[in-house]
C-alpha atoms as a PDB file:
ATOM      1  CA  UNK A   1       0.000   0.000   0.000  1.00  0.00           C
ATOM      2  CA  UNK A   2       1.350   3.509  -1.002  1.00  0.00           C
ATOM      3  CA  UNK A   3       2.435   5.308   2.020  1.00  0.00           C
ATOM      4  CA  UNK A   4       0.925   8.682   2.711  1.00  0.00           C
ATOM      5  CA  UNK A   5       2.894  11.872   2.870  1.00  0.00           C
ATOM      6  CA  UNK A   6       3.196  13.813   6.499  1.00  0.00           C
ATOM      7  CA  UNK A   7       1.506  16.723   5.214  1.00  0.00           C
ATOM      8  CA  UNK A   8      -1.730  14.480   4.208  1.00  0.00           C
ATOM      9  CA  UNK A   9      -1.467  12.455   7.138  1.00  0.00           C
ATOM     10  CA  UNK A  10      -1.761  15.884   9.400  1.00  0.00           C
ATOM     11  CA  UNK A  11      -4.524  17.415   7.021  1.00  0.00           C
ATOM     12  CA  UNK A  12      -6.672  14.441   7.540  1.00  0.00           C
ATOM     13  CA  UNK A  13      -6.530  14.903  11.493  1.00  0.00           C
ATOM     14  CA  UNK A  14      -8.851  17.261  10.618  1.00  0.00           C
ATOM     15  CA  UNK A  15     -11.238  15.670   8.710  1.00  0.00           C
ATOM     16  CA  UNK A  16     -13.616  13.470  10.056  1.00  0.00           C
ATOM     17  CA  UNK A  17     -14.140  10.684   7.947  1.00  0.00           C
ATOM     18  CA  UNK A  18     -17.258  10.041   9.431  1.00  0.00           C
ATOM     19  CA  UNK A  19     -18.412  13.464   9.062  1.00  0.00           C
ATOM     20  CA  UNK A  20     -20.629  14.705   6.041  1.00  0.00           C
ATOM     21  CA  UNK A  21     -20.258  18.625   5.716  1.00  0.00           C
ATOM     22  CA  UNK A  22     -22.221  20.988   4.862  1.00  0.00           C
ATOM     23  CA  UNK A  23     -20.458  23.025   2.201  1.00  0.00           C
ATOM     24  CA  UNK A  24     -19.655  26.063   3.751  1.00  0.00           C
ATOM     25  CA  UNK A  25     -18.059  24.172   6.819  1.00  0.00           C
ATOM     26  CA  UNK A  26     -16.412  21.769   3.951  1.00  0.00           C
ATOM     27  CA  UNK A  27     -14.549  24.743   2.544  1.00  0.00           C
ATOM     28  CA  UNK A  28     -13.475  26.248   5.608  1.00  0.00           C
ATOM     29  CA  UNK A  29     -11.698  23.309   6.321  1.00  0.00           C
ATOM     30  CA  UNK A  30     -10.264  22.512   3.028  1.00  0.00           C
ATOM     31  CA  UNK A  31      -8.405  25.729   3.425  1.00  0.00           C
ATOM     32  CA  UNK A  32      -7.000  24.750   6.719  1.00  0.00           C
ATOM     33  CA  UNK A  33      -5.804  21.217   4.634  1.00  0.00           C
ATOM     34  CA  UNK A  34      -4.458  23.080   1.828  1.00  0.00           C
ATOM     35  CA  UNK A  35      -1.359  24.016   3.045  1.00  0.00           C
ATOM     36  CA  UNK A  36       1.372  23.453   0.343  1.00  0.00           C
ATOM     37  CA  UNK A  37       4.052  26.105  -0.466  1.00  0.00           C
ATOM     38  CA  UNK A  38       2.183  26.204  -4.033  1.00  0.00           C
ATOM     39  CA  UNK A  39      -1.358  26.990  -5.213  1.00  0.00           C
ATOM     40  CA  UNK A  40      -3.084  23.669  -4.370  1.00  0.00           C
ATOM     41  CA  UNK A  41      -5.989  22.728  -6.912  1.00  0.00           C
ATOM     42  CA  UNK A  42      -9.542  21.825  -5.751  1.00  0.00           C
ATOM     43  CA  UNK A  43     -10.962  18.978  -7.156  1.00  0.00           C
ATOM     44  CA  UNK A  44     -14.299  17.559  -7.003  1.00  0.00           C
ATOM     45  CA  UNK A  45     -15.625  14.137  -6.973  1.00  0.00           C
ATOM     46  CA  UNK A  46     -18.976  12.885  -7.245  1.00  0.00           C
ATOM     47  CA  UNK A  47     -19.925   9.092  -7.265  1.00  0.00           C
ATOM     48  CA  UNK A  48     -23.302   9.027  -9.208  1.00  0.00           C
ATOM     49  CA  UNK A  49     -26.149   6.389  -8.883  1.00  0.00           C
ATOM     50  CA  UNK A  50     -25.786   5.198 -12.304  1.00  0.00           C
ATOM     51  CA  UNK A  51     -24.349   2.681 -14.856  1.00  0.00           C
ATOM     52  CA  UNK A  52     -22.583   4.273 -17.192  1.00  0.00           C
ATOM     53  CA  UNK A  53     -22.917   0.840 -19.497  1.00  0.00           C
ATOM     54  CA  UNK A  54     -26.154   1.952 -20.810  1.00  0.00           C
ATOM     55  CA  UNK A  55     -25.828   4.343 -22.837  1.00  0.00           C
ATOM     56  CA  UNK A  56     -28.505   6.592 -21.726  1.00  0.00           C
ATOM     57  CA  UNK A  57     -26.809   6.799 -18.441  1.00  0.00           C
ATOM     58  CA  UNK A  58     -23.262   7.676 -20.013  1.00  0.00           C
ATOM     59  CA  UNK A  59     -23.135  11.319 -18.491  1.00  0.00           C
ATOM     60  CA  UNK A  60     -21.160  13.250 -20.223  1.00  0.00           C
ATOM     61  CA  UNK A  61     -21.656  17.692 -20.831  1.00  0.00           C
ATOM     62  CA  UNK A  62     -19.631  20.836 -20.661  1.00  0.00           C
ATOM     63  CA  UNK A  63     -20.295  23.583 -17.691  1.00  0.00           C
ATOM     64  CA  UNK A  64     -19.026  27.061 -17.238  1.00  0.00           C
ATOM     65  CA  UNK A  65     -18.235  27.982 -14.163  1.00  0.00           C
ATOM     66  CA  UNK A  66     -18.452  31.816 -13.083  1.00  0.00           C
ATOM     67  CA  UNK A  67     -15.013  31.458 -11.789  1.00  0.00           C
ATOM     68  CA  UNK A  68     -12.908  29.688 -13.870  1.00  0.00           C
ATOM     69  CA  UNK A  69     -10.386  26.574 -12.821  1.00  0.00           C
ATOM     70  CA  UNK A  70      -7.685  28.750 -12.424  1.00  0.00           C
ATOM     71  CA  UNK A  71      -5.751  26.865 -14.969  1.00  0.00           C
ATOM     72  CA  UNK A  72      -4.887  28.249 -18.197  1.00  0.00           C
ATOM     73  CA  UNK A  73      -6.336  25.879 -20.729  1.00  0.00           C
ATOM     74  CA  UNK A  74      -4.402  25.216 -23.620  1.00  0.00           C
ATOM     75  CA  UNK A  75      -7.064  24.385 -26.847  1.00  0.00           C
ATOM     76  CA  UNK A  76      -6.247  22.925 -29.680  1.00  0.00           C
ATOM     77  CA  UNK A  77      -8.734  23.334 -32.821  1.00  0.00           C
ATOM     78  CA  UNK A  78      -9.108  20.817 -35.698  1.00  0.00           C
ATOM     79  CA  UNK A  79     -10.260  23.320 -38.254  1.00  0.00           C
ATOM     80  CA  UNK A  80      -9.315  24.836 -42.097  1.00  0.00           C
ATOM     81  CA  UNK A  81     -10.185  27.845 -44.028  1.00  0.00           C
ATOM     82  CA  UNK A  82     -12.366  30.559 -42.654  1.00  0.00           C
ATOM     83  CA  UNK A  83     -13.388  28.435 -39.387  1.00  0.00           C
ATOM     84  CA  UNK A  84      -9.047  27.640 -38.671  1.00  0.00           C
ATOM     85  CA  UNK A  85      -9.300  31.927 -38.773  1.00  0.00           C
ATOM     86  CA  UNK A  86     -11.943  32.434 -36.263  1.00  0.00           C
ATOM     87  CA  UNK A  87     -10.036  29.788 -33.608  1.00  0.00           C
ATOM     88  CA  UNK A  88      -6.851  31.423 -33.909  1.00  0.00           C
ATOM     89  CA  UNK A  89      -8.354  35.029 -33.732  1.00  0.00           C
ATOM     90  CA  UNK A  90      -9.868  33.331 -30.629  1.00  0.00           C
ATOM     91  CA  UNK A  91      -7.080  32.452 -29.180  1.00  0.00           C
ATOM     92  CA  UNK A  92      -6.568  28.574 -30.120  1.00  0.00           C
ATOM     93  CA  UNK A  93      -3.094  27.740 -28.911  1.00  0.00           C
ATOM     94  CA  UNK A  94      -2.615  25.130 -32.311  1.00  0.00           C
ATOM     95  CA  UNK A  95      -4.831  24.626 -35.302  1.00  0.00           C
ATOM     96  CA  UNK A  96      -4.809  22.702 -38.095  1.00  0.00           C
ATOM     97  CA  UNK A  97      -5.546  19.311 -39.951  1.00  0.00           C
ATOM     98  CA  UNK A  98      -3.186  17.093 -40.798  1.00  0.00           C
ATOM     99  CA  UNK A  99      -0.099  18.371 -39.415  1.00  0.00           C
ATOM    100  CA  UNK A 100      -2.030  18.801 -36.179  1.00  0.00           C
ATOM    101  CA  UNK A 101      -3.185  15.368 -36.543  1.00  0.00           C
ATOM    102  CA  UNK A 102       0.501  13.704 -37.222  1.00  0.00           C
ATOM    103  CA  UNK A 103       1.874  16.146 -34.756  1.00  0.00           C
ATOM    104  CA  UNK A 104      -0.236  14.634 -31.638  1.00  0.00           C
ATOM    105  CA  UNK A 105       0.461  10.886 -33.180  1.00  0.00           C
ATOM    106  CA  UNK A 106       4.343  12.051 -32.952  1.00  0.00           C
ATOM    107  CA  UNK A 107       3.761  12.183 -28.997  1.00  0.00           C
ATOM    108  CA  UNK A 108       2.598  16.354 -28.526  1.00  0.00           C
ATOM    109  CA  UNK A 109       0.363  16.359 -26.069  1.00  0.00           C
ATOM    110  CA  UNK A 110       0.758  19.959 -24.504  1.00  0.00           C
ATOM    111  CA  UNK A 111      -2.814  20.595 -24.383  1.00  0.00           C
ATOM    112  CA  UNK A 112      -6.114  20.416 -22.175  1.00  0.00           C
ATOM    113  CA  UNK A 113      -8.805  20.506 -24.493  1.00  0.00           C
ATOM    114  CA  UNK A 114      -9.708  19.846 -28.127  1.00  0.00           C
ATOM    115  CA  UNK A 115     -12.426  21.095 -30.806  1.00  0.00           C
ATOM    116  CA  UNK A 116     -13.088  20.039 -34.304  1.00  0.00           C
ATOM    117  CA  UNK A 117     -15.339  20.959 -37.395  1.00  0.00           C
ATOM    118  CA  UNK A 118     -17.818  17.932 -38.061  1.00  0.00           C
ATOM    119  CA  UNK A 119     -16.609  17.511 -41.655  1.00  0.00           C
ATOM    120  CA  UNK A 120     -12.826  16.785 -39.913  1.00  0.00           C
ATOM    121  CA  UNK A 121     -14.113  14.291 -37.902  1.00  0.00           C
ATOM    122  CA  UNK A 122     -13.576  11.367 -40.247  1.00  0.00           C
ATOM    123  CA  UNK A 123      -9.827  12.452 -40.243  1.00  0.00           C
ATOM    124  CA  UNK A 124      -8.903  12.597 -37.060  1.00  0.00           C
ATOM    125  CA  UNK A 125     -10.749   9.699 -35.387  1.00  0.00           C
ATOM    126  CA  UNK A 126      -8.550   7.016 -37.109  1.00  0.00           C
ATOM    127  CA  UNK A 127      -5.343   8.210 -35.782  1.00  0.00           C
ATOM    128  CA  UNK A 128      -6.426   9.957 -32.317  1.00  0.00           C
ATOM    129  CA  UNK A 129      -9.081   7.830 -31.284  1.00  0.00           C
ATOM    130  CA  UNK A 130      -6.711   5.519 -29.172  1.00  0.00           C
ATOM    131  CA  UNK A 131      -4.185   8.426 -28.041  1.00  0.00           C
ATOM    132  CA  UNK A 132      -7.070  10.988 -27.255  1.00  0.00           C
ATOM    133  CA  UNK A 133      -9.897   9.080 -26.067  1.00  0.00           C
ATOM    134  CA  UNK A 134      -8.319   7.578 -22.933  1.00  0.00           C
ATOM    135  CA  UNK A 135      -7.019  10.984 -22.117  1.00  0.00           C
ATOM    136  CA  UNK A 136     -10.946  12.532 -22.183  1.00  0.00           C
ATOM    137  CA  UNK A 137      -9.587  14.437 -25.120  1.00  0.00           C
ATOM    138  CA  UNK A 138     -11.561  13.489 -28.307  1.00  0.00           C
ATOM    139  CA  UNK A 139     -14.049  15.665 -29.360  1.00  0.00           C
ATOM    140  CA  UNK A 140     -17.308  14.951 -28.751  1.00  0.00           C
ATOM    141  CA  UNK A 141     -20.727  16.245 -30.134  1.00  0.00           C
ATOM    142  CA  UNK A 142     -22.587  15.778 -26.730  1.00  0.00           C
ATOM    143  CA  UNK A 143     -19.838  18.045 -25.169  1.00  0.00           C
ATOM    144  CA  UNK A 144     -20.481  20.714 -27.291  1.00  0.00           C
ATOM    145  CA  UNK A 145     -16.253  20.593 -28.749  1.00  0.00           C
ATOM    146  CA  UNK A 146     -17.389  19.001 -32.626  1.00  0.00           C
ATOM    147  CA  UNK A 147     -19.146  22.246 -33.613  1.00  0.00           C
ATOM    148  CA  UNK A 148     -18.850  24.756 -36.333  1.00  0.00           C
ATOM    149  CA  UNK A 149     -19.294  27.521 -34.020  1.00  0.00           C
ATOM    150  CA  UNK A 150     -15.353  26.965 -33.556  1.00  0.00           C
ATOM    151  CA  UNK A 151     -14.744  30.756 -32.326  1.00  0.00           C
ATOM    152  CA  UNK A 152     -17.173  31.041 -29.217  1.00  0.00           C
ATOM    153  CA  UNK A 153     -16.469  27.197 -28.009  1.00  0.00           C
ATOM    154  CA  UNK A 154     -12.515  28.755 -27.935  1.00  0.00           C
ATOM    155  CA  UNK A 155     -13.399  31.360 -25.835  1.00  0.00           C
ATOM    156  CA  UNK A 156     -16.032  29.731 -23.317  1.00  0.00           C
ATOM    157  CA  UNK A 157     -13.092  27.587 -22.729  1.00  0.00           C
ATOM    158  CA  UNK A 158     -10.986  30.002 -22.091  1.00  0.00           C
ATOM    159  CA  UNK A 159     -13.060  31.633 -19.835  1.00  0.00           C
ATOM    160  CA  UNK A 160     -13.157  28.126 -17.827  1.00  0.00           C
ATOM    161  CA  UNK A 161     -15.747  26.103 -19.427  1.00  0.00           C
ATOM    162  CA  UNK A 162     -14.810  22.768 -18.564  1.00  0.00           C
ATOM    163  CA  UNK A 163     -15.965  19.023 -19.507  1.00  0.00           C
ATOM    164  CA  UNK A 164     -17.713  16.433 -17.248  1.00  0.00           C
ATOM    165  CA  UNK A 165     -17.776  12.980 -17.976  1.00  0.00           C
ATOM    166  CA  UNK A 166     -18.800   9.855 -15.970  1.00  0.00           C
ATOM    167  CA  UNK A 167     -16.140   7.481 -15.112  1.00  0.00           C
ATOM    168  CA  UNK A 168     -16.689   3.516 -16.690  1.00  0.00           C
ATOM    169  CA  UNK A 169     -15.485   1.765 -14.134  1.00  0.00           C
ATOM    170  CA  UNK A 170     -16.602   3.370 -11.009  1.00  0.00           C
ATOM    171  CA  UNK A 171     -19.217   6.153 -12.206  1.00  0.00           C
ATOM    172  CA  UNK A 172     -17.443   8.799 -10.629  1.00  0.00           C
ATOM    173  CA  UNK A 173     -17.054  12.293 -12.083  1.00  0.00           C
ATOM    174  CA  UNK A 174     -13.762  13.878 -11.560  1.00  0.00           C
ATOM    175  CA  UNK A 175     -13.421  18.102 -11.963  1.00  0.00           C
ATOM    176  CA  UNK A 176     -11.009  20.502 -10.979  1.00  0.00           C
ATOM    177  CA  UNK A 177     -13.313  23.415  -9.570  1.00  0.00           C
ATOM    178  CA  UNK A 178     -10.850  25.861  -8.580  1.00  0.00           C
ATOM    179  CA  UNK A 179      -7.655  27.038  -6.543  1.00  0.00           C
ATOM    180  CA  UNK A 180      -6.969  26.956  -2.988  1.00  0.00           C
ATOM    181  CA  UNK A 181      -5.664  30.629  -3.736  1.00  0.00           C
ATOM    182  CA  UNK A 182      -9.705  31.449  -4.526  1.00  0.00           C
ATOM    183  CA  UNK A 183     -12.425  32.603  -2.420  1.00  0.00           C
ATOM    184  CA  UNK A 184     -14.298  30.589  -0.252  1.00  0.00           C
ATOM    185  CA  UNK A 185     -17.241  31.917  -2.256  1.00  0.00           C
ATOM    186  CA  UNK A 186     -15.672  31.347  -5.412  1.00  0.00           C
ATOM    187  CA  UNK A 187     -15.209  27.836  -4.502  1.00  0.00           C
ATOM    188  CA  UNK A 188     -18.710  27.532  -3.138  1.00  0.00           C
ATOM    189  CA  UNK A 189     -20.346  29.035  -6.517  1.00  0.00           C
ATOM    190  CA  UNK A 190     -18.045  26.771  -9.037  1.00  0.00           C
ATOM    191  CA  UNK A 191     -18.964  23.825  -6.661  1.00  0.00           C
ATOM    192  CA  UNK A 192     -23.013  24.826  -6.824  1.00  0.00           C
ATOM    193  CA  UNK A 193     -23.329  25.277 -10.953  1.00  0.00           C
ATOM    194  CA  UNK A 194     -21.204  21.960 -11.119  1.00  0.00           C
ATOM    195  CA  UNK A 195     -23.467  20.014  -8.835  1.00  0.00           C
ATOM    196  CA  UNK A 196     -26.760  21.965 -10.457  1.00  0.00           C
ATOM    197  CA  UNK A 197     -25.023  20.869 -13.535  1.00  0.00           C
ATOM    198  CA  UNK A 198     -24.943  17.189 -12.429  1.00  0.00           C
ATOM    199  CA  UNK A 199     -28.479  17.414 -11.337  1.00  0.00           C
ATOM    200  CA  UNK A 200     -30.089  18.519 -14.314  1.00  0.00           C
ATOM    201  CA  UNK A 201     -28.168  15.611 -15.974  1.00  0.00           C
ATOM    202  CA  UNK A 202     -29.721  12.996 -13.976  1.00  0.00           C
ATOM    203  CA  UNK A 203     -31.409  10.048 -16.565  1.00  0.00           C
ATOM    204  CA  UNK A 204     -34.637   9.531 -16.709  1.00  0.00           C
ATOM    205  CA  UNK A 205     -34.037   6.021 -16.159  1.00  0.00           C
ATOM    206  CA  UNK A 206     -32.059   6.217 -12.618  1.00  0.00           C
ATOM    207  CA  UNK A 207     -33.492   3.908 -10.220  1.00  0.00           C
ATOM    208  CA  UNK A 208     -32.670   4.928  -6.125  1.00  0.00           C
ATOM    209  CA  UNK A 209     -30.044   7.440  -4.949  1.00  0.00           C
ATOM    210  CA  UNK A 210     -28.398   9.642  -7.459  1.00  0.00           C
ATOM    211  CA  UNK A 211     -26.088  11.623  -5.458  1.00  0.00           C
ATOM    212  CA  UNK A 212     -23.927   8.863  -3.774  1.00  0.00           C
ATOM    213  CA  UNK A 213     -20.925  10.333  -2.723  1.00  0.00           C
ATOM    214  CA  UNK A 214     -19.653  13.712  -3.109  1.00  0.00           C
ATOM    215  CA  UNK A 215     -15.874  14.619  -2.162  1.00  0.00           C
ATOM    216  CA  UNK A 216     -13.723  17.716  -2.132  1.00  0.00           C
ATOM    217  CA  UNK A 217     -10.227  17.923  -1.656  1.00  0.00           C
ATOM    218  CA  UNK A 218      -7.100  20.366  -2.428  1.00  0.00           C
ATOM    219  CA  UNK A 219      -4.198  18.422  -4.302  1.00  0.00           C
ATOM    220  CA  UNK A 220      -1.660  17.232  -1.138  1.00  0.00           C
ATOM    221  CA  UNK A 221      -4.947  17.464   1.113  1.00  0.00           C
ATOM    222  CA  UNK A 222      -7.137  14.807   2.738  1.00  0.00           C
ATOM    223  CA  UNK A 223     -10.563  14.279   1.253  1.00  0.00           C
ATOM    224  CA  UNK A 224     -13.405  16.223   2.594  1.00  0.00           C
ATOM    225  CA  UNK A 225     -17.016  14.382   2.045  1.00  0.00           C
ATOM    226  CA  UNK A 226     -20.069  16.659   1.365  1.00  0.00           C
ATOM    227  CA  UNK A 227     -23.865  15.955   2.689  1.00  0.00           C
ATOM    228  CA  UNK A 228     -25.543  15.057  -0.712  1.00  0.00           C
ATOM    229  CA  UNK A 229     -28.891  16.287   0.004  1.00  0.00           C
ATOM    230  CA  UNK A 230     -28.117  20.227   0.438  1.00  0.00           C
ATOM    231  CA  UNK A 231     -27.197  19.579  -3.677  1.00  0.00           C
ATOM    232  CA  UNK A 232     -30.893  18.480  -4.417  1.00  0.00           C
END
C-alpha cells in the first residue's frame, strides 16, 4: 500500500471521515488542509447512482463555471479555411488538420482541451481515437467541442468552461473546480453550478439514490465528504 505523505497524514486529522459537511463548513476546512508552499488545486468528486454501461446513463456535458479553474487551458482546434481563422483570432493555442493530426500521433500532447469541425471528424478519429480518447480528449458532439461555431467554443473555454464525464469503471465524475488561492465563495459558486449541472443531468431512467458520494479535496490534502442532500 502507497504510504501517505506527512503533510496528508496531518490534514486528515482534521477531517472526520465520518463526518458529512455541509459546504460552507467543507470549505473552511479545506483551506486549513491546503497548506502546500504552491497553489493547491480543488478537485471535485462525485460518485453518481448510475451505470454508465447503458448508454442513456453515459453522463457526459460541458459547464461554465463563473469562476474559472484557475488553470490556463491550452485548446487545440481541428479546423481549415475561414473556421481555422476564427479559432486562432480566438485564441486557439494550435490549429490545423493534418499536421495537427501527425503532430499529436508524434507524442505532442501539450494541451487540455480539443475542438473540431464535423466535416474533420472522419480524419482525425482514425489516428487519435486511441491516443485521445483515454485521455478525455476526443471531441465529442454531446460536449459541445465538434461544432462549427469553432470561435465562441474557444473562448467559453478560455473563460473556464470545462468538460464532465462519468467514469466507466466506477461512475465517478472527476473536476477541478478551482484554486486553494480562490475565495471561499468562489469555490462555493463553481462547486453549486457543477453540482446543479450534475443534477439537471440525472437520466430519466435512474433507479434509487443519485447523489452517492460527493468529495472535495485540495491536491496534497485529505478528502473532505459533502452531505448530498443540500445539492438536491
Amino acid at each position: 500500500m502507497k504510504q501517505r505523505g506527512k503533510r496528508y497524514r496531518d490534514s486528515g486529522k482534521l477531517v472526520d471521515r465520518l463526518k458529512l459537511y455541509d459546504l460552507d463548513e467543507g470549505l473552511q476546512l479545506l483551506k486549513k488542509t491546503a497548506s502546500a508552499k504552491f497553489d493547491e488545486t480543488v478537485d471535485l468528486a462525485v460518485h453518481l447512482g448510475v451505470d454508465p454501461r447503458h448508454a442513456d446513463q453515459n453522463i457526459r456535458g460541458t459547464v461554465s463555471l463563473p469562476h474559472g479553474t484557475g488553470k490556463e487551458m491550452r485548446v487545440v482546434v481541428f479546423a481549415q479555411g475561414d473556421k481555422a481563422r476564427e479559432a486562432e483570432e480566438a485564441g486557439a493555442d494550435a490549429v490545423g488538420t493534418d499536421d495537427l493530426v501527425e503532430k499529436i500521433v508524434g507524442g505532442w500532447l501539450d494541451f487540455d482541451a480539443t475542438i473540431a469541425t464535423p466535416d474533420l471528424m472522419r480524419t482525425i478519429m482514425p489516428k487519435l481515437g486511441r491516443i485521445l480518447g483515454p485521455r478525455g480528449l476526443m471531441p465529442n458532439a454531446k460536449a459541445g467541442t465538434v461544432t462549427m461555431d469553432v470561435e465562441e467554443t474557444v473562448r467559453s473555454i478560455k473563460a473556464g468552461q470545462i468538460e464532465y464525464r462519468v467514469e466507466k469503471q466506477s461512475g465517478v465524475v472527476h473536476v477541478l473546480v478551482g484554486k486553494a488561492s480562490f475565495d471561499d465563495y468562489q469555490i462555493k459558486e463553481n462547486i453549486e453550478t457543477m453540482m446543479s449541472a450534475l443534477v439537471r443531468a440525472r437520466p430519466a431512467s435512474t433507479k434509487g439514490r443519485y447523489l452517492k458520494n460527493i468529495t472535495v479535496s485540495s491536491t496534497m490534502g485529505a478528502g473532505i465528504r459533502l452531505e448530498p442532500q443540500q445539492f438536491g
